[in-house]
Protein backbone atom coordinates (compact mmCIF):
# COMPACT_ATOMS: atom_id res chain seq x y z
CA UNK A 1 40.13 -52.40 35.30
CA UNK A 2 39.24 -56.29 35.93
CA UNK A 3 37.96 -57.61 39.03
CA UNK A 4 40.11 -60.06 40.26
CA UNK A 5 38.13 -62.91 42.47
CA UNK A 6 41.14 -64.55 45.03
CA UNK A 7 39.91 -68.24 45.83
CA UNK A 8 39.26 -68.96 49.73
CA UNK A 9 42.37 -71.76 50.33
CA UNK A 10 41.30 -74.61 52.38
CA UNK A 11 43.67 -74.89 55.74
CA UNK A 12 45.39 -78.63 56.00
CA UNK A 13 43.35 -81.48 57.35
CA UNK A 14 39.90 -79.90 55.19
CA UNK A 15 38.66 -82.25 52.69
CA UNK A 16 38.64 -81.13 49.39
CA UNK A 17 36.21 -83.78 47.44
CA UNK A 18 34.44 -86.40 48.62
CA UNK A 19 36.14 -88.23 51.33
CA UNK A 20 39.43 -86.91 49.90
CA UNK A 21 41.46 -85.35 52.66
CA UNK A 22 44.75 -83.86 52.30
CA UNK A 23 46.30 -84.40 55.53
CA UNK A 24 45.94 -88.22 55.47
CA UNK A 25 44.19 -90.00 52.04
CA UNK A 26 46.23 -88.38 49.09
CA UNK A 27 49.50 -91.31 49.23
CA UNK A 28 50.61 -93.94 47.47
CA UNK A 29 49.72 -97.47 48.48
CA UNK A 30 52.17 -98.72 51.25
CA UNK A 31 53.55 -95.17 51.79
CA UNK A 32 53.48 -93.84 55.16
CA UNK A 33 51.25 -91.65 56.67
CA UNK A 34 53.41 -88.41 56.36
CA UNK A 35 51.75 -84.92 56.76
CA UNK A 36 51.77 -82.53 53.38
CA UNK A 37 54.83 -79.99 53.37
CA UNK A 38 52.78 -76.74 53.06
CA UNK A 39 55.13 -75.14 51.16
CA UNK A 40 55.98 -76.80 48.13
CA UNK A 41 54.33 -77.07 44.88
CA UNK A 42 52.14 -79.51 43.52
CA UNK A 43 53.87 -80.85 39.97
CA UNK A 44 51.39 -83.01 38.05
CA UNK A 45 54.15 -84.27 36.22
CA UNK A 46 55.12 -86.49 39.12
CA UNK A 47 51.82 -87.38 39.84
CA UNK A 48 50.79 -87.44 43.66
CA UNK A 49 53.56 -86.96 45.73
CA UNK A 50 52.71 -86.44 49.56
CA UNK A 51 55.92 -84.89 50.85
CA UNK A 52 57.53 -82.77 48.52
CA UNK A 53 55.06 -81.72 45.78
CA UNK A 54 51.64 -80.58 46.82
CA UNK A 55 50.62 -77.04 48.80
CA UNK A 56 47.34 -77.99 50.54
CA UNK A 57 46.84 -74.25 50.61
CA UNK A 58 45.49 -74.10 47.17
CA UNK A 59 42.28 -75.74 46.20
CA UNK A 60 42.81 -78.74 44.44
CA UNK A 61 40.33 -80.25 41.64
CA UNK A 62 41.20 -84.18 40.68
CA UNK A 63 39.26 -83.53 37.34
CA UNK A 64 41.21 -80.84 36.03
CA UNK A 65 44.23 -81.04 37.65
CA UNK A 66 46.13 -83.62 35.68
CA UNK A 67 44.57 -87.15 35.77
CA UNK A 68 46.40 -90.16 37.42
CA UNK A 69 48.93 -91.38 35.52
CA UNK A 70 48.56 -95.17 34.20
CA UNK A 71 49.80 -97.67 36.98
CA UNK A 72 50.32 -95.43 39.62
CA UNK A 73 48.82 -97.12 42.66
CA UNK A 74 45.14 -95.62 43.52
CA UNK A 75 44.79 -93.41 45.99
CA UNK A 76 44.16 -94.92 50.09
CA UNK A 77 41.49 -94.02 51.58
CA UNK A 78 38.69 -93.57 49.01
CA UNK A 79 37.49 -95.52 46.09
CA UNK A 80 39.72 -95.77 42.79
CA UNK A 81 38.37 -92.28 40.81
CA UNK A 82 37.57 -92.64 37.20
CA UNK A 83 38.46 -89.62 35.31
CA UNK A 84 37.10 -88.11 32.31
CA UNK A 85 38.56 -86.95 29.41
CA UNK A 86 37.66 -83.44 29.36
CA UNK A 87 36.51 -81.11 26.57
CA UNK A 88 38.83 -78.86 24.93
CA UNK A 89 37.41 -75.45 23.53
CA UNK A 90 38.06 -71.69 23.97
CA UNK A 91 40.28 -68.67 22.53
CA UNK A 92 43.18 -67.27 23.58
CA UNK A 93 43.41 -64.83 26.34
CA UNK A 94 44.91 -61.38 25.44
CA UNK A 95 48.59 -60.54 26.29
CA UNK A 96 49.40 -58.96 29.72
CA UNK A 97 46.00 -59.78 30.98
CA UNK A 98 44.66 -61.81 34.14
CA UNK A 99 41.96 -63.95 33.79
CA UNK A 100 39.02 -62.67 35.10
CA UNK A 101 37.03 -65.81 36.57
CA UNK A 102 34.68 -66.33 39.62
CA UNK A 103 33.69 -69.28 41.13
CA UNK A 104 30.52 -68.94 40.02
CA UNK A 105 31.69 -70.23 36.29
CA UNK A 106 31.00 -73.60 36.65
CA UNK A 107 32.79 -76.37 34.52
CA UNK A 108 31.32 -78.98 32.93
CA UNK A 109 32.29 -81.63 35.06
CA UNK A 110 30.93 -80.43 38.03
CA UNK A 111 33.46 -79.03 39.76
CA UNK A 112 34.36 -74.83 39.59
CA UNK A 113 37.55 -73.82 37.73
CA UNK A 114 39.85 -72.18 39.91
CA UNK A 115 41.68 -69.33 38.59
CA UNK A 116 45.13 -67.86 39.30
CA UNK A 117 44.75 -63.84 39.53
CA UNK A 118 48.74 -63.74 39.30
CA UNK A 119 48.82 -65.78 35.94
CA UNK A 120 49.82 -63.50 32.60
CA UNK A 121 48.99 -65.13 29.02
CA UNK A 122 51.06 -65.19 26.05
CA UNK A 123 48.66 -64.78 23.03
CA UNK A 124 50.60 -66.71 20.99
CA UNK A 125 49.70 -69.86 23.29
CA UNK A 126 46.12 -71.27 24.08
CA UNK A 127 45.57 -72.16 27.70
CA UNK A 128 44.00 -74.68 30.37
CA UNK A 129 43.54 -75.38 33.48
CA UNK A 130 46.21 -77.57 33.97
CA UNK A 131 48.70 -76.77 36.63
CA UNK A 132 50.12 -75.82 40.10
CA UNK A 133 47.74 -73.50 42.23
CA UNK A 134 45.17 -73.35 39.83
CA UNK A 135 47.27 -71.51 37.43
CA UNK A 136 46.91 -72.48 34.10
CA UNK A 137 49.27 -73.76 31.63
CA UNK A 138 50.52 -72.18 28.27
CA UNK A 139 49.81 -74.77 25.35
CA UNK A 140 46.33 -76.57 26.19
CA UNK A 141 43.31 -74.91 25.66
CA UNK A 142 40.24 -73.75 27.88
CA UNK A 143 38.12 -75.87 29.46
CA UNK A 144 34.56 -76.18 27.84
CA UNK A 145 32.71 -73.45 30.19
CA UNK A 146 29.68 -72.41 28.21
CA UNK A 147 30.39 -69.86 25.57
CA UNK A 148 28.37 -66.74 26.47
CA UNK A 149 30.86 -66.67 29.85
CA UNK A 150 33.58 -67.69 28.52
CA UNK A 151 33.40 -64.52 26.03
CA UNK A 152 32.42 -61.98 28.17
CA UNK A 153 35.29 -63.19 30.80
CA UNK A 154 37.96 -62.95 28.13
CA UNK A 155 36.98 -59.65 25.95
CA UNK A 156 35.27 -57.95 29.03
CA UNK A 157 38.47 -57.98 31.10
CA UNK A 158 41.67 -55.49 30.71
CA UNK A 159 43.66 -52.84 32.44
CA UNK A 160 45.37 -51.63 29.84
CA UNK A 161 44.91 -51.28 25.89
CA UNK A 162 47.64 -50.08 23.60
CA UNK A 163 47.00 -47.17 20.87
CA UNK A 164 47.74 -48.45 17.16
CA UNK A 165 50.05 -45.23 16.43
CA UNK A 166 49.12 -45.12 12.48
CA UNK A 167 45.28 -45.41 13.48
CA UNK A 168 44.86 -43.80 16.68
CA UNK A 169 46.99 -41.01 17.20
CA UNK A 170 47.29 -38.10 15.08
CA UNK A 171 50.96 -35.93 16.21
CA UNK A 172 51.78 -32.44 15.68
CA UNK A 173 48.28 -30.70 14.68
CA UNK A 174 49.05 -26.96 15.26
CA UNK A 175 46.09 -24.45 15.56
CA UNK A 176 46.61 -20.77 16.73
CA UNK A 177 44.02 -19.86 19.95
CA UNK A 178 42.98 -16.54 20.58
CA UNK A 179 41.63 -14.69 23.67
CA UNK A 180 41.00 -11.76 25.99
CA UNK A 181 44.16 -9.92 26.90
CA UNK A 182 42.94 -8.92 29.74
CA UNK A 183 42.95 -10.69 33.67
CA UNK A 184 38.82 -10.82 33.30
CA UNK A 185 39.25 -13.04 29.87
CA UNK A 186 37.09 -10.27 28.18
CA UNK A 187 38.56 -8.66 25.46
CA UNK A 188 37.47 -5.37 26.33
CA UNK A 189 38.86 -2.94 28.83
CA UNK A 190 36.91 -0.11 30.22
CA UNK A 191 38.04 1.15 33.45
CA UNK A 192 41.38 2.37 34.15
CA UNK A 193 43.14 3.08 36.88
CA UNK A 194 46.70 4.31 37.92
CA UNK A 195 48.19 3.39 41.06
CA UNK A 196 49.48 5.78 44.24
CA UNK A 197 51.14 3.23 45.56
CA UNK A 198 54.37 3.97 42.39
CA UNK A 199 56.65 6.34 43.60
CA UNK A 200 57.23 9.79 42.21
CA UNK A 201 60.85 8.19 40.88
CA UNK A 202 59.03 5.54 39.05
CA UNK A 203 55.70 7.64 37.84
CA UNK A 204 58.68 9.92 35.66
CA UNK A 205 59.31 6.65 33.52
CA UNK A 206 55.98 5.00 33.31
CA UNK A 207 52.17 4.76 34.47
CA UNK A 208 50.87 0.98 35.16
CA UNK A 209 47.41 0.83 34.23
CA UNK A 210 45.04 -1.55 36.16
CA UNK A 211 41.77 -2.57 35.49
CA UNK A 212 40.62 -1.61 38.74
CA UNK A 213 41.17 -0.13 42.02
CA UNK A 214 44.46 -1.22 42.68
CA UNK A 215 44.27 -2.32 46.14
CA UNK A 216 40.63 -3.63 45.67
CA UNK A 217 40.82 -7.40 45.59
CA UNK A 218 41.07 -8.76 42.17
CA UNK A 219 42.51 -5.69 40.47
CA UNK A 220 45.59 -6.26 38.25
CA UNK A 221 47.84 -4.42 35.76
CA UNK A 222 46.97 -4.59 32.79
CA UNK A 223 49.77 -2.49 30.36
CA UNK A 224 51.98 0.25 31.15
CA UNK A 225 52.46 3.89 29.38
CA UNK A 226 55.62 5.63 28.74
CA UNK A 227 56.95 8.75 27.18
CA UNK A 228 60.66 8.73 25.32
CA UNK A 229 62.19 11.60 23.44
CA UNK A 230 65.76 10.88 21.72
CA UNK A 231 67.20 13.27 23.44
CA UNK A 232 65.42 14.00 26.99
CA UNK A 233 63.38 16.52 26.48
CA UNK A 234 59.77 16.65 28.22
CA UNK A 235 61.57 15.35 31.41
CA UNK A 236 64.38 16.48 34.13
CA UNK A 237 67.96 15.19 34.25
CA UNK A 238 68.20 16.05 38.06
CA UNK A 239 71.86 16.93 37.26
CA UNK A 240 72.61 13.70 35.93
CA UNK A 241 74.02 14.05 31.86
CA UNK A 242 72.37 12.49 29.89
CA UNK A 243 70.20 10.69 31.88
CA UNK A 244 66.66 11.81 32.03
CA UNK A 245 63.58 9.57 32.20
CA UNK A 246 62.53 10.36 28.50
CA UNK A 247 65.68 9.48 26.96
CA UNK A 248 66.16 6.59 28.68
CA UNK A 249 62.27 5.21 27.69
CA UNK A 250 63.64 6.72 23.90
CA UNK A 251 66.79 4.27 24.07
CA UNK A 252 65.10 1.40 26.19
CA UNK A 253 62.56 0.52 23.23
CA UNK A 254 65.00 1.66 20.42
CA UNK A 255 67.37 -1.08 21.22
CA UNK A 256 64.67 -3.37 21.78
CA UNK A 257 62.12 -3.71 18.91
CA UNK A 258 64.62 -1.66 16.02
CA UNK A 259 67.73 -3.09 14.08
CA UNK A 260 70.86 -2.83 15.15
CA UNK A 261 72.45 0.34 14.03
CA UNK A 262 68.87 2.56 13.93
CA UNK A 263 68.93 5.30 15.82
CA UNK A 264 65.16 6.42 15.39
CA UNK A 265 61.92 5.22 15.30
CA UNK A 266 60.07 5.65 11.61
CA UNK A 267 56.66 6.34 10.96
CA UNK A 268 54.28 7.36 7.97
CA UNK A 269 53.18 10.05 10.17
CA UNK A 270 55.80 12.65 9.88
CA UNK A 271 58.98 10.27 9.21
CA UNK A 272 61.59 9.96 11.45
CA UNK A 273 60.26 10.87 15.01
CA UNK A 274 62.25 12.03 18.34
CA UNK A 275 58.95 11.60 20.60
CA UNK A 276 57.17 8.64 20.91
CA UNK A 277 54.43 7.53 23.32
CA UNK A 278 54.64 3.41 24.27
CA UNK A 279 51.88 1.23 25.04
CA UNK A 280 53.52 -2.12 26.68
CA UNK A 281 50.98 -5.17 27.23
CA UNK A 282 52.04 -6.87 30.57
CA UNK A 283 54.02 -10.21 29.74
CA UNK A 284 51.59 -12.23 31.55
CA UNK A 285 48.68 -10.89 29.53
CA UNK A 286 50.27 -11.85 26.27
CA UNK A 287 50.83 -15.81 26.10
CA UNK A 288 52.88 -15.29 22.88
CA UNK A 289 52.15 -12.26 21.21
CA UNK A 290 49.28 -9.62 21.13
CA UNK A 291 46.92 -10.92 18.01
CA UNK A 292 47.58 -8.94 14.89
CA UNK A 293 44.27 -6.96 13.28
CA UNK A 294 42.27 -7.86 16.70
CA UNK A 295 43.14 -4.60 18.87
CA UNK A 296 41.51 -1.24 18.47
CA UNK A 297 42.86 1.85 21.15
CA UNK A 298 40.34 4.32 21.61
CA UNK A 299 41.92 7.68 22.24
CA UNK A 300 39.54 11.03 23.75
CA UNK A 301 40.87 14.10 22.21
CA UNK A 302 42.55 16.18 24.80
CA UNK A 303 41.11 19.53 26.02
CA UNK A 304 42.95 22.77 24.94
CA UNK A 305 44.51 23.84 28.43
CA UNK A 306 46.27 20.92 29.17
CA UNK A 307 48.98 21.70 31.69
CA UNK A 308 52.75 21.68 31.65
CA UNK A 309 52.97 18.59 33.94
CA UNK A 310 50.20 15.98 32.96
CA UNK A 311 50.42 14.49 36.22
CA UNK A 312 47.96 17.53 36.64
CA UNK A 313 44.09 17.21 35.63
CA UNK A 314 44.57 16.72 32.21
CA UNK A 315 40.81 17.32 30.99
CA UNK A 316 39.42 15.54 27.66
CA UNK A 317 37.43 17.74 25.17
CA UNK A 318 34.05 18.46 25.56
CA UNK A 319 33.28 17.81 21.89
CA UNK A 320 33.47 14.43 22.75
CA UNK A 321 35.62 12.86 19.95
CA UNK A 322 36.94 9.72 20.17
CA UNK A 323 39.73 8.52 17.58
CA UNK A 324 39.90 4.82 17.32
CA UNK A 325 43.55 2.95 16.24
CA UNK A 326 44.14 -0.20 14.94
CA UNK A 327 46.90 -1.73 13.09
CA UNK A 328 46.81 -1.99 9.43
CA UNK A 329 47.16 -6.28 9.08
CA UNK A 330 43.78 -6.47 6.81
CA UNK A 331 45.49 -4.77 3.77
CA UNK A 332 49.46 -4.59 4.94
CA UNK A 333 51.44 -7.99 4.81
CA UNK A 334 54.11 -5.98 7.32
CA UNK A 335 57.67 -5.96 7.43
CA UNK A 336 60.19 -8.01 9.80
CA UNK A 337 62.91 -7.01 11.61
CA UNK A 338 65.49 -9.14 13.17
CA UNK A 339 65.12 -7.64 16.74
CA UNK A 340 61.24 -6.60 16.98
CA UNK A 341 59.73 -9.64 14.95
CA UNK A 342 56.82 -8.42 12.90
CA UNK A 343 56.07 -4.78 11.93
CA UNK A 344 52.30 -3.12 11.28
CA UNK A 345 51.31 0.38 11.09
CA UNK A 346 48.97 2.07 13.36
CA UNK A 347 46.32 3.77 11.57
CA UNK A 348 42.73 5.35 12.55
CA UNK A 349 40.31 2.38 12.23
CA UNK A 350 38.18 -0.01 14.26
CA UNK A 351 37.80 -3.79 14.34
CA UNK A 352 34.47 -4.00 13.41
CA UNK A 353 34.85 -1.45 10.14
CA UNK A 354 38.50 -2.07 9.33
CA UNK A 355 40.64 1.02 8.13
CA UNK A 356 39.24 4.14 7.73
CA UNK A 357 39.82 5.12 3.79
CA UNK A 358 42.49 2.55 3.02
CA UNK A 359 43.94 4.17 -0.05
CA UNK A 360 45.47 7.27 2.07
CA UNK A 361 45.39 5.72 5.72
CA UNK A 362 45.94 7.81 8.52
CA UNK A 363 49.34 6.75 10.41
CA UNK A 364 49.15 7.31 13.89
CA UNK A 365 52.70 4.78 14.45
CA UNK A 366 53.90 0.66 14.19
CA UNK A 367 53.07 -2.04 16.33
CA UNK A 368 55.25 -4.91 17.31
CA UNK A 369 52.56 -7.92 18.34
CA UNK A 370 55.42 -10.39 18.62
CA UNK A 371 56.78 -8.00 21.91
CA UNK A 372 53.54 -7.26 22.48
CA UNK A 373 54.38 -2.78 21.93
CA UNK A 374 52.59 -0.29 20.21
CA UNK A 375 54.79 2.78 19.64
CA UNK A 376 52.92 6.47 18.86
CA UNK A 377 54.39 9.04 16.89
CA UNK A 378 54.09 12.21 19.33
CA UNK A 379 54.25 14.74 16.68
CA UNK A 380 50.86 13.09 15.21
CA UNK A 381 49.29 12.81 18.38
CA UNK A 382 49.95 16.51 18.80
CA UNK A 383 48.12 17.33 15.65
CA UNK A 384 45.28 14.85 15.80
CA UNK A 385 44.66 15.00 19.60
CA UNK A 386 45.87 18.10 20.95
CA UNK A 387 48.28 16.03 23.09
CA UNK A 388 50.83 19.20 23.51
CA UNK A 389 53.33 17.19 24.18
CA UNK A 390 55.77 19.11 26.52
CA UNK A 391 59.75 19.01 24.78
CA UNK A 392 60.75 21.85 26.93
CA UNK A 393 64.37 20.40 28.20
CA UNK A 394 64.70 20.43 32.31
CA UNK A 395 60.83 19.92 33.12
CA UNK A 396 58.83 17.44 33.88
CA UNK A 397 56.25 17.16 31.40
CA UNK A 398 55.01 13.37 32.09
CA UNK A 399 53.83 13.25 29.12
CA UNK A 400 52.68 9.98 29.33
CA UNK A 401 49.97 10.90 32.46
CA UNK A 402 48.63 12.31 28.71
CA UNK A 403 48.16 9.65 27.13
CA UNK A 404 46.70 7.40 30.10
CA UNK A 405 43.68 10.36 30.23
CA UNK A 406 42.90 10.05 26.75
CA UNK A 407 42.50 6.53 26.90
CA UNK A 408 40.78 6.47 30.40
CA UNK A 409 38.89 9.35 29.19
CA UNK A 410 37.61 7.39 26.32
CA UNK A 411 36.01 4.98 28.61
CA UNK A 412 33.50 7.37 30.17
CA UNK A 413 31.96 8.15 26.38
CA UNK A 414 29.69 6.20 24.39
CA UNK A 415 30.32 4.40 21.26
CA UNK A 416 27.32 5.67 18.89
CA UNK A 417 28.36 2.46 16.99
CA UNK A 418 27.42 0.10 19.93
CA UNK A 419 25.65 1.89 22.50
CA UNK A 420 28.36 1.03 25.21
CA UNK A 421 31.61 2.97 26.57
CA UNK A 422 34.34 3.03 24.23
CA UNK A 423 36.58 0.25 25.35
CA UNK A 424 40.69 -0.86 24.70
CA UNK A 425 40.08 -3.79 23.06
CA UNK A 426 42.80 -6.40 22.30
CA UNK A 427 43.55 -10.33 22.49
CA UNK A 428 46.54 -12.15 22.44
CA UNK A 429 47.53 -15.45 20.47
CA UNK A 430 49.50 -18.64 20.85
CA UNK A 431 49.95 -21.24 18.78
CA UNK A 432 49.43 -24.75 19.89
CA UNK A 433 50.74 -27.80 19.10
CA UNK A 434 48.85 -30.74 19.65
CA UNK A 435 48.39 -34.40 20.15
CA UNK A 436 45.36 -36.26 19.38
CA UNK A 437 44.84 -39.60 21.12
CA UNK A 438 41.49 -41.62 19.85
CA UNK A 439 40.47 -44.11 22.71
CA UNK A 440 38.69 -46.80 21.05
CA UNK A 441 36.20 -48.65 23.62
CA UNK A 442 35.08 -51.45 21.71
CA UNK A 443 31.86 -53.58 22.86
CA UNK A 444 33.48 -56.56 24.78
CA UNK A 445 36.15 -54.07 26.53
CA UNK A 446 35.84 -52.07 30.00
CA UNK A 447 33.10 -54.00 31.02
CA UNK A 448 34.50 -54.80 34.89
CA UNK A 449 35.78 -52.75 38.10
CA UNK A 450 37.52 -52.84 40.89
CA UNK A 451 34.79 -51.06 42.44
CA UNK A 452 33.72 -52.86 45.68
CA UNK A 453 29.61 -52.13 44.23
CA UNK A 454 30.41 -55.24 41.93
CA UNK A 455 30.91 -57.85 44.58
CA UNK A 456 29.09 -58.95 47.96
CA UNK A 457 29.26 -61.15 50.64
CA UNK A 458 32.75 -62.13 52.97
CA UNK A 459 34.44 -63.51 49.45
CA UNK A 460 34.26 -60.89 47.44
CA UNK A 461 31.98 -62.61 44.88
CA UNK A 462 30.54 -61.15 41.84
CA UNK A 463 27.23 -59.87 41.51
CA UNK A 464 25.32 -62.28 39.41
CA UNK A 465 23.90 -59.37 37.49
CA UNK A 466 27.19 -58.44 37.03
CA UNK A 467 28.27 -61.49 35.61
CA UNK A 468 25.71 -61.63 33.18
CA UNK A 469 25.38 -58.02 32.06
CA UNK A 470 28.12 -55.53 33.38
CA UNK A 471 27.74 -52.10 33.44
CA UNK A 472 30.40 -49.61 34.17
CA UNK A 473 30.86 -45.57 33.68
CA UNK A 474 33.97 -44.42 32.02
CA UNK A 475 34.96 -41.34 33.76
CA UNK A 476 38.77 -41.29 33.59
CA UNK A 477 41.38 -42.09 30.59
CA UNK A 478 44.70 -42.61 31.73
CA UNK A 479 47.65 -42.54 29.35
CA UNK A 480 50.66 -44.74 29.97
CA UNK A 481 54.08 -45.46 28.80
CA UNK A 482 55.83 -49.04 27.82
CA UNK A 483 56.71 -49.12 31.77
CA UNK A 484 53.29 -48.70 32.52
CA UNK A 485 53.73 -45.61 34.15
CA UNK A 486 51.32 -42.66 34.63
CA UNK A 487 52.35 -39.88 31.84
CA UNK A 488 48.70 -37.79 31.86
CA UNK A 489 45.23 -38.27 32.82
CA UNK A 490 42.41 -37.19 30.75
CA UNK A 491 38.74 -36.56 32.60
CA UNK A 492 35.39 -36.90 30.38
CA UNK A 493 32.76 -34.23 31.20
CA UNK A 494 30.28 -36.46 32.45
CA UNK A 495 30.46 -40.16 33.21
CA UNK A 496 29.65 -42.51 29.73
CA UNK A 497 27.70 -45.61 30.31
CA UNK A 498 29.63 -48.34 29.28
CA UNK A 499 28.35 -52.44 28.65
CA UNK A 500 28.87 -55.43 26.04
CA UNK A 501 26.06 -53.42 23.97
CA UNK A 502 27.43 -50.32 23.73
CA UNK A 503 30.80 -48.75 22.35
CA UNK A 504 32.49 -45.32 22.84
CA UNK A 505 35.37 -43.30 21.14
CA UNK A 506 36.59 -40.66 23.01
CA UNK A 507 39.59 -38.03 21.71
CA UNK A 508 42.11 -36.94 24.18
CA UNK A 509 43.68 -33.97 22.86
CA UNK A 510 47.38 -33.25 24.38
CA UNK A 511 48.46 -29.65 24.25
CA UNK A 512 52.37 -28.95 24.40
């Protein structure tokens, strides 16, 4: 951003050179003494006309601002004034910008230069000082102002600096980002906890699982647990046909993850299954999708007297086992279906040592990471886990209280492999598509502020340090349409020194 320096106007009757004074010297011979119109505009063209063509409220320079014109009477009330032709030199200003130029510039004849901060510059035309109100005029050239200014006030000036698209911007880079599934960021879990605060009509669907005391502050769901049977059984009807909490989970997550026209859920297990246990992610947990080949359940096997309802104290065995799941991505490509997106099998495992004998895997169920399910085969959890599964028809079983124990139960045992409590690990994935933007902050450019520390005294003129060798700290990047209007803003870590010796590029990377 430029620091614009506004010239202090004289008020009418103050003398502007010499013994020149506005309100009563500047006429023609024989003309009479008439007082300036303070509103109209001086035209050089027309040389020095007292009524209708000069505004005493700008400063005024006789060198620079258009010499007398041959046999035009001399001025009354002051000697004639010789004038002298004056040296033409200097680039072109840069398009859209205001010249940045104190007072303290002097020219070479003496006087200052005085700048109008309103005045945009078409490239394509050189400029002087020439001109109404100090402005100057498209065609001429700069005055001679010594060159070591004159180049810092034109490069070292600018508000705004437009990206070369094939250069500077790179569009559409796509990268997929992984993290923590769960609230903390971590992608470990470790303490679970259900909450009292579901009623007993929703506990006989599902179990929401938090990560810590649920009315503690902080403490958030993290996934639910469910139990489904294909045709009700392990759960009570209440008199209503065909309507129990288990075959209502069963139908719920058929419809959703299988194809149309399926009317059971697969696995290598033991085949076609009736009972399945679900493991849902929370939605807000799983930005896209959970992250294939970067989960691992651990599940405690259960103790042999588990009780009819699991709601009960469902105990985990004193042996201590631990069976570890993970999905089979690292030697299965999958399979796709039109409903559930991509398909993996569950199989006994562990991130860190991939799957356990992967010639004859052991299939525990699938997982659908693009809904963000994992769906158990019972009848295998049964057999590996001692899960008894109640399928009695008319009682409620809540099976799925079960499953929550293993898994909490898990978290109270060590891992021999790490020396910490067996955790549910998982992450989730997005992809990201992305915008690079390359801010190129060459030597001469972003050298000046607005910043009130670059100017003292009453007229707001520069520091003379500042004149000579600017420094600024680039802390903010904004980016801007062709209206110049705000579109994003981009914030640099730390502030980066910025002079005529030094040069930055700095990436802004847009995420959509």
């Amino acid at each position: 951003m430029i620091q614009l320096i506004k010239n202090k106007y004289p008020a009418i009757g103050q003398t502007f050179r010499g013994s020149y004074n506005p309100a009563a010297a500047f006429r023609p011979a024989g003309f009479p003494r008439t007082a300036f119109d303070t509103f109209e505009t001086f035209t050089p063209a027309n040389g020095f006309d007292p009524i209708s063509d000069f505004t005493p409220r700008v400063p005024f320079n006789p060198v620079f601002d258009e010499p007398f014109n041959t046999g035009r009477p001399p001025i009354v009330g002051g000697p004639p004034v010789s004038i002298p032709t004056p040296v033409i030199s200097g680039p072109t200003f840069p398009i859209g910008v205001n010249p940045f130029n104190p007072s303290q510039f002097p020219d070479p004849y003496g006087g200052f230069p005085q700048f109008n901060p309103n005045e945009i510059f078409n490239p394509a035309d050189t400029v002087n000082y020439r001109g109404p109100r100090g402005a100057f005029v498209p065609g001429g050239n700069f005055p001679n102002i010594p060159n070591r200014y004159l180049q810092q006030a034109v490069t070292g000036i600018g508000t705004f600096s437009r990206f070369n698209m094939a250069e500077d911007v790179l569009q559409q880079q796509t990268e997929i980002v992984t993290g923590g599934v769960w609230s903390s960021g971590d992608a470990s879990l470790t303490t679970f906890f259900s909450s009292s605060a579901q009623t007993t009509s929703q506990r006989r669907y599902y179990v929401e699982v938090y990560d810590g005391i649920p009315s503690a502050e902080g403490s958030a769901a993290q996934f639910s647990l469910a139990y489904g049977h294909a045709f009700g059984s392990g759960s009570d009807s209440q008199g209503q046909l065909n309507d129990s909490p288990s075959r209502a989970i069963y139908s719920q997550y058929r419809n959703l993850l299988l194809t149309p026209g399926t009317s059971r859920f697969t696995t290598y297990g033991s085949g076609s299954t009736n009972s399945i246990y679900a493991i849902s992610f929370n939605r807000n947990r799983l930005k896209e999708r959970l992250d294939p080949g970067n989960f691992e359940i651990p599940l405690a096997l259960i103790s042999g007297s588990r009780p009819v309802n699991a709601t009960g104290s469902v105990a985990i065995s004193s042996s201590n086992v631990v069976f570890t799941l993970i999905d089979d991505s690292s030697i299965n490509t999958g399979s796709f279906t039109a409903t559930g997106g991509r398909v993996y099998n569950i199989v006994s495992g562990s991130i860190t040592s991939g799957v356990h004998n992967p010639s004859t895997p052991i299939y525990y169920g699938v997982s659908y990471p693009d809904y963000g399910a994992v769906i158990l085969d019972g009848n295998v959890l049964d057999q590996k886990l001692n899960f008894q599964t109640g399928q009695a028809t008319s009682i409620e079983a809540n099976n799925h209280f079960a499953l929550f124990r293993s898994i909490s139960g898990s978290g109270t045992l060590t891992n021999p492999t790490t020396t910490d409590p067996f955790g549910f690990l998982a992450r989730n994935s997005e992809k990201i598509t992305s915008t690079h933007f390359f801010v190129r902050i060459k030597n001469g450019q972003f050298n000046y502020t607005n910043n009130p520390t670059f100017i003292t005294g009453s007229n707001g003129d520069v520091l003379t340090s500042f004149l000579t060798d600017p420094v600024t700290y680039i802390t903010t990047i904004g980016l801007y349409n062709d209206q110049q209007e705000l579109l994003a803003i981009a914030k640099v870590s730390q502030p980066i020194l910025k002079s005529f010796s030094r040069e930055s590029l700095i990436r802004v990377k847009l995420d959509f």
